[in-house]
Protein backbone atom coordinates (compact mmCIF):
# COMPACT_ATOMS: atom_id res chain seq x y z
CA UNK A 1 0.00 0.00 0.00
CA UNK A 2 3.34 2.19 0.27
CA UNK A 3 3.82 2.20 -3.39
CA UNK A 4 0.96 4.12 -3.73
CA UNK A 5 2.21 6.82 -2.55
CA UNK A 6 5.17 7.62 -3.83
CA UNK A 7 3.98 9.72 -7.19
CA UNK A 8 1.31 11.82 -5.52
CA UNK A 9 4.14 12.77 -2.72
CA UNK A 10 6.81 13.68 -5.20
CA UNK A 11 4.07 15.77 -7.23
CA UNK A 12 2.74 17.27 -3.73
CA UNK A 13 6.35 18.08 -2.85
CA UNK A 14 7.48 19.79 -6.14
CA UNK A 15 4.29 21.77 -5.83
CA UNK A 16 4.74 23.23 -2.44
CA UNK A 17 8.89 23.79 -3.71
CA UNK A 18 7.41 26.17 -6.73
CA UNK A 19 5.01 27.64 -4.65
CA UNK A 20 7.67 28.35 -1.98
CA UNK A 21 10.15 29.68 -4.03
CA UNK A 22 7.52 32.06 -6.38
CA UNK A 23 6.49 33.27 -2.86
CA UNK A 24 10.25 33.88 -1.66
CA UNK A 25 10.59 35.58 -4.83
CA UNK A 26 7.50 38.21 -4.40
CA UNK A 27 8.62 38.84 -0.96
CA UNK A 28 12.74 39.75 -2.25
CA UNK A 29 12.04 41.13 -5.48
CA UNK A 30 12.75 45.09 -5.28
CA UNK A 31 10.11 47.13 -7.07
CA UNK A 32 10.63 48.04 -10.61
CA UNK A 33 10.48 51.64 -11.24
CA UNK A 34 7.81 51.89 -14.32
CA UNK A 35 10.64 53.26 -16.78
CA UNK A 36 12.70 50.31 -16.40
CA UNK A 37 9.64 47.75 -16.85
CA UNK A 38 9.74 48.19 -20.51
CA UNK A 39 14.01 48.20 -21.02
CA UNK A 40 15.69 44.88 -21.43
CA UNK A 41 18.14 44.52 -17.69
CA UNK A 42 21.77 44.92 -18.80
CA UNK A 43 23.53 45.14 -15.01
CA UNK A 44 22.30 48.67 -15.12
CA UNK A 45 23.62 49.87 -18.74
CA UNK A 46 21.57 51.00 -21.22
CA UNK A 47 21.38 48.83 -24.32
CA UNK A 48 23.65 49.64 -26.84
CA UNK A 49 21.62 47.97 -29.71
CA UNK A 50 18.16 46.64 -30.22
CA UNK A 51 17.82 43.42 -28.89
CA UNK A 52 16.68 41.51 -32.22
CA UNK A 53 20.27 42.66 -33.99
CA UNK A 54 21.94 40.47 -36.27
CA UNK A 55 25.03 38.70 -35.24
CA UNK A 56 27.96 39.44 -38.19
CA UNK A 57 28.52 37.08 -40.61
CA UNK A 58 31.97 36.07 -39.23
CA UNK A 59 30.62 34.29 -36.32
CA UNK A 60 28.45 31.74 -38.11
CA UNK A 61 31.53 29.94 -39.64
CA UNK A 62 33.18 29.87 -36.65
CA UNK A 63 29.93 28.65 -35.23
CA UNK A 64 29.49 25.77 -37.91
CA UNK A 65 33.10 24.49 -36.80
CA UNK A 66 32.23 24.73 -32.82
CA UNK A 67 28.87 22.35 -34.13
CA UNK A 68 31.65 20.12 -36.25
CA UNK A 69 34.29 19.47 -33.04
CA UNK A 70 30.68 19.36 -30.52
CA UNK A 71 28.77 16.38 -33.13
CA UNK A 72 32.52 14.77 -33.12
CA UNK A 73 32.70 14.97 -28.90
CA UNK A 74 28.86 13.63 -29.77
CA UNK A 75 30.40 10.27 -31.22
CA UNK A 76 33.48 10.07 -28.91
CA UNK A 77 31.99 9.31 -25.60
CA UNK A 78 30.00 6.32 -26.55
CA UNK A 79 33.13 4.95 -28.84
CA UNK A 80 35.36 5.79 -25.59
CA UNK A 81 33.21 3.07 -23.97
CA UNK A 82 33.11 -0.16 -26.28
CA UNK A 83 36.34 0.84 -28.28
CA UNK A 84 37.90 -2.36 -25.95
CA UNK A 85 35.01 -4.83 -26.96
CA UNK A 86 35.07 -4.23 -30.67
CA UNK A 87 38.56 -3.96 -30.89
CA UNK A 88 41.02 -2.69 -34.00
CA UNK A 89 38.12 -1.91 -36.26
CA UNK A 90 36.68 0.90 -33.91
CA UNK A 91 40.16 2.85 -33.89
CA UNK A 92 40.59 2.36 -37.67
CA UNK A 93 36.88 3.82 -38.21
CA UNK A 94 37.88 6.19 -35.68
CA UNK A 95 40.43 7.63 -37.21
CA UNK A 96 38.76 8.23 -40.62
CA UNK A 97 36.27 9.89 -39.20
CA UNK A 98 38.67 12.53 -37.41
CA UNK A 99 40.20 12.31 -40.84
CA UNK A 100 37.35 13.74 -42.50
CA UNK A 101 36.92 16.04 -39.93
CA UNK A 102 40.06 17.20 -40.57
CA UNK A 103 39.87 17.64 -44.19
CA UNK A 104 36.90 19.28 -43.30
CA UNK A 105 38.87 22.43 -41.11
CA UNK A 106 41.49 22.16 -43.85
CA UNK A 107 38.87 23.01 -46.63
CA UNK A 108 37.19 25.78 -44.18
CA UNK A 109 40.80 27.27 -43.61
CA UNK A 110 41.80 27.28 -47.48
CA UNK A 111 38.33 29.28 -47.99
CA UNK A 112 39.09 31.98 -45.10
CA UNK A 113 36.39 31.01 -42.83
CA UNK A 114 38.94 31.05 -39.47
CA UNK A 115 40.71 34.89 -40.41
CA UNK A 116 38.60 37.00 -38.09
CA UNK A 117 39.93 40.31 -40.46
């Protein structure tokens, strides 16, 4: 009959925790002054742009090779853990893959994607 309640406990617990904590948060919250309602909260500067600005372009290759090295950490972790089991194979197909990878930064360096000027 224990079993039971375990679900309506852990709901019934996270409940009162959000309710707690939005409460602690109405009680230490300093007022707003109306003119800063409306301003996006910069640790007291004024915004130097509008907040829907576009990024420059430079940052999106440089962004595209951060996504290349993150997908590769992506496949690493779960090779890193039956690389012992399968043996030769998995450092071979390893290897090409970081091999393509780093044709890949080769290519993007040849076509100027990493000067920053």
């Amino acid at each position: 009959m224990t079993s039971l309640w375990g679900l309506p406990t852990v709901i019934a617990v996270f409940a009162l925790g959000v309710l707690a904590l939005r409460l602690a948060h109405r009680a230490l919250t300093v007022q707003d002054a109306p003119s800063t309602g409306t301003t996006p909260f910069l640790s007291g500067w004024a915004p130097a742009e509008h907040a829907l600005s576009r990024y420059h372009v430079r940052w999106y290759p440089a962004t595209l090779l951060f996504l290349a090295f993150d997908v590769e950490m992506l496949f690493m972790y779960p090779w890193a853990l039956v690389v012992r089991e399968v043996g030769t194979s998995a450092v071979i197909e390893m290897f090409a893959f970081l091999g393509v990878l780093m044709v890949a930064v080769l290519w993007a360096r040849r076509e100027g994607a990493l000067r920053w000027v």
